[in-house]
C-alpha atoms as a PDB file:
ATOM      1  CA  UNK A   1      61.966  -2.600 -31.851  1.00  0.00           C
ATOM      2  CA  UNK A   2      61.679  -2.488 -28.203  1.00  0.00           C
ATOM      3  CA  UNK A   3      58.957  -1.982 -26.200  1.00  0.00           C
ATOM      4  CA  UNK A   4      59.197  -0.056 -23.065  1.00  0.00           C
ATOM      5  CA  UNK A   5      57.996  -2.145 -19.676  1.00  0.00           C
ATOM      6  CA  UNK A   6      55.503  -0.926 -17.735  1.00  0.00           C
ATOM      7  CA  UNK A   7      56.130   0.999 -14.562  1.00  0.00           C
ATOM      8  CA  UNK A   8      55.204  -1.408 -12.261  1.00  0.00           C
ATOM      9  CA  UNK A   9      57.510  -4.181 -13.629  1.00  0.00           C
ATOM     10  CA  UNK A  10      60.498  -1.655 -13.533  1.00  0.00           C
ATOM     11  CA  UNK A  11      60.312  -0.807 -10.098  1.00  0.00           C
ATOM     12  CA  UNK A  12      59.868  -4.601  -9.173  1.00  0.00           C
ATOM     13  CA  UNK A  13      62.995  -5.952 -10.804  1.00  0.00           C
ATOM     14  CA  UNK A  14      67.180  -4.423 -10.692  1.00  0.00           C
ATOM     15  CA  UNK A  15      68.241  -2.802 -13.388  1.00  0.00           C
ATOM     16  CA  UNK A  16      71.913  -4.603 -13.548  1.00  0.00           C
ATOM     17  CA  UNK A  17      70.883  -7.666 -12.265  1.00  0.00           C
ATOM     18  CA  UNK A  18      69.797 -10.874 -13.612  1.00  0.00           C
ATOM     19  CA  UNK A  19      68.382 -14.597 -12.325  1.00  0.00           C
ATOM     20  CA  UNK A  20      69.903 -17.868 -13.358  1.00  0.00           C
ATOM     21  CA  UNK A  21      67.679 -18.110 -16.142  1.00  0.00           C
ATOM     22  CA  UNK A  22      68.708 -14.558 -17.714  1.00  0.00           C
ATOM     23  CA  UNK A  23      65.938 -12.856 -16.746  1.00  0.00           C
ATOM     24  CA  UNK A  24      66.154  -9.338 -14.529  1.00  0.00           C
ATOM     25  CA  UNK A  25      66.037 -10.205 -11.196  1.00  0.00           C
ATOM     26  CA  UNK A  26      63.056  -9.745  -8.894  1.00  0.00           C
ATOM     27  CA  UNK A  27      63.504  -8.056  -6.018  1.00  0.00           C
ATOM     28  CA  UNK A  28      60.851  -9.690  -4.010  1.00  0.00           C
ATOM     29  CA  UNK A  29      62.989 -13.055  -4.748  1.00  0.00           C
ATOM     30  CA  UNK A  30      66.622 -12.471  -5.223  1.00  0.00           C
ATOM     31  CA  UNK A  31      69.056 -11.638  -2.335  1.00  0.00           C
ATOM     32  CA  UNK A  32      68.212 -11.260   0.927  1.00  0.00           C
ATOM     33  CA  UNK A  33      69.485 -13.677   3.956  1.00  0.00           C
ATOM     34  CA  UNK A  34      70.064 -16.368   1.783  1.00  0.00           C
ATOM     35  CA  UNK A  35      72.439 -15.481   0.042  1.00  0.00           C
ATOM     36  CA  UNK A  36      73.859 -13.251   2.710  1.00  0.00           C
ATOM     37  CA  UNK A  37      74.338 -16.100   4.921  1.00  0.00           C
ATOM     38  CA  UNK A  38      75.535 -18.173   1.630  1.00  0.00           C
ATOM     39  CA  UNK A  39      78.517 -15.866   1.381  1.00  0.00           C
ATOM     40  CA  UNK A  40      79.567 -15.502   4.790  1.00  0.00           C
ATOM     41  CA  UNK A  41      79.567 -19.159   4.806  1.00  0.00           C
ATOM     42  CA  UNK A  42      82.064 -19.312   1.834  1.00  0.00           C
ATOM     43  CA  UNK A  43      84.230 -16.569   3.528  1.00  0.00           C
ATOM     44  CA  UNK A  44      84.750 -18.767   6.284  1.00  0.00           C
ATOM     45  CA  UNK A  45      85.797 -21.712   4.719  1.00  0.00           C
ATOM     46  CA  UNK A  46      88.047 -19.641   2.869  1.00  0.00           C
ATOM     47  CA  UNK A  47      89.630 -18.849   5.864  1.00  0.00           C
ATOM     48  CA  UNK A  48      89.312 -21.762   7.567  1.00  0.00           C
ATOM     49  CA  UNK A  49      91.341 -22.926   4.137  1.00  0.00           C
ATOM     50  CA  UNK A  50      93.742 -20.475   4.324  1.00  0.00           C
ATOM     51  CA  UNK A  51      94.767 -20.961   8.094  1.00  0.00           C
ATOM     52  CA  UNK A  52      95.431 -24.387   6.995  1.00  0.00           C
ATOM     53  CA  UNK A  53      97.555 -23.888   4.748  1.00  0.00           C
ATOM     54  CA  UNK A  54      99.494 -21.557   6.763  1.00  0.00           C
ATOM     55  CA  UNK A  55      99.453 -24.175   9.643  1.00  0.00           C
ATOM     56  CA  UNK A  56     101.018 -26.949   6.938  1.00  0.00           C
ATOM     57  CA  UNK A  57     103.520 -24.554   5.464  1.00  0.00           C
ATOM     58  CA  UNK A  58     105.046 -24.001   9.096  1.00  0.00           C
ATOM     59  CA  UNK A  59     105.205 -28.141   9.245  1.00  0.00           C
ATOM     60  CA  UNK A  60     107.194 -28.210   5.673  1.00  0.00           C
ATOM     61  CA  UNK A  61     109.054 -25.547   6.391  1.00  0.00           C
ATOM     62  CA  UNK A  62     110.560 -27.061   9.962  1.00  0.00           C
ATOM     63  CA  UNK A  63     110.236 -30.778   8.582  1.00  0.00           C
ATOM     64  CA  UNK A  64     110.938 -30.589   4.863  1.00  0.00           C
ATOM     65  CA  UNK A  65     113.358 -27.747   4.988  1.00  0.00           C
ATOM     66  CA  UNK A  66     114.559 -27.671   7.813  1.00  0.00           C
ATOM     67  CA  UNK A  67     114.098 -24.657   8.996  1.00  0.00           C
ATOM     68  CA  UNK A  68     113.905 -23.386  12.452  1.00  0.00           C
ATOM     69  CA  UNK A  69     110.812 -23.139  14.592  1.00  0.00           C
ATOM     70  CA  UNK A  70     111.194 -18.737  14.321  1.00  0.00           C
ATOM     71  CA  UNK A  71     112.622 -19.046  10.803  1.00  0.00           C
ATOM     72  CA  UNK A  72     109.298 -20.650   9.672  1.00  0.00           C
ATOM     73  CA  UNK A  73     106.787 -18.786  11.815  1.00  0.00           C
ATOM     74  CA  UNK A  74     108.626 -15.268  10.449  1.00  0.00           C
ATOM     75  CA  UNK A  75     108.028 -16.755   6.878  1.00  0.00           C
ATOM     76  CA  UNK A  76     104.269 -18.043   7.113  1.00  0.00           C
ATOM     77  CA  UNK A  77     102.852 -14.973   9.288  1.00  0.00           C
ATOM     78  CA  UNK A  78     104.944 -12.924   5.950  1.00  0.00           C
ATOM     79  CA  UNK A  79     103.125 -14.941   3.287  1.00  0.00           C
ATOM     80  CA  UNK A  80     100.185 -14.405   5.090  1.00  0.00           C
ATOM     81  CA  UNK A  81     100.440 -10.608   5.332  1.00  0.00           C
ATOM     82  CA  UNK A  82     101.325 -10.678   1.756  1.00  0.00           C
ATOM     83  CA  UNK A  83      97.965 -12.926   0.535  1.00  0.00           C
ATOM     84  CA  UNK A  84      95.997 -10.099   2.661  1.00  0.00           C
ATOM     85  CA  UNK A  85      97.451  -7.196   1.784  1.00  0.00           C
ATOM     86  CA  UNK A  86      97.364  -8.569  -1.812  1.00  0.00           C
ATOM     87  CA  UNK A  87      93.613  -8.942  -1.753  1.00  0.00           C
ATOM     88  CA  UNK A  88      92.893  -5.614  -0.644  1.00  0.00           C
ATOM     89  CA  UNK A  89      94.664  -3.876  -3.510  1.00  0.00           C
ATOM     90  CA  UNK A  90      93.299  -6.274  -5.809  1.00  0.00           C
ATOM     91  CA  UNK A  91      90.137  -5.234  -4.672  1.00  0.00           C
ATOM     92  CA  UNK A  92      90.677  -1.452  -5.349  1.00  0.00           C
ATOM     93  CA  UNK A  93      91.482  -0.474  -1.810  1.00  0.00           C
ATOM     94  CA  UNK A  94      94.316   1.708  -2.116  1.00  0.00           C
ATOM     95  CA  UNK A  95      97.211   0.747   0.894  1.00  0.00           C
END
């Protein structure tokens, strides 16, 4: 059987959210700037990443295959409008 909690311990915690030990999380210690900053930080490094690769694709494309200099810049700016576009309908967003 389980016991209800007492009002004062379910206002402090979220009800759909839980710490690294399993436990509902507090709301006094979980969130805030931390982790905001945490995952802007991994947004831009994901970017930063993915401008890379988009910089090294236009070098194989004009080295490797021999493509030309518009050829490969049409190619990597549509990959790149695909990978965004893509992520916004996987995230629910209707286009």
């Amino acid at each position: 059987m389980v016991l209800p909690e007492p009002e004062s311990q379910v206002a402090k915690t979220l009800p759909d959210a839980w710490d690294h030990t399993g436990q509902p999380a507090n709301r006094s210690t979980t969130g805030g700037w931390t982790s905001a900053a945490m995952i802007l930080g991994v947004e831009a490094c994901e970017r930063l990443t993915t401008l890379g690769i988009a910089v090294n694709l236009v070098t194989y494309l004009t080295g490797t295959m021999h493509l030309g200099n518009a050829h490969a810049a049409n190619d990597v700016t549509n990959f790149m409008g695909t990978s965004f576009m893509l992520c916004i309908e996987v995230y629910g967003v209707p286009l």
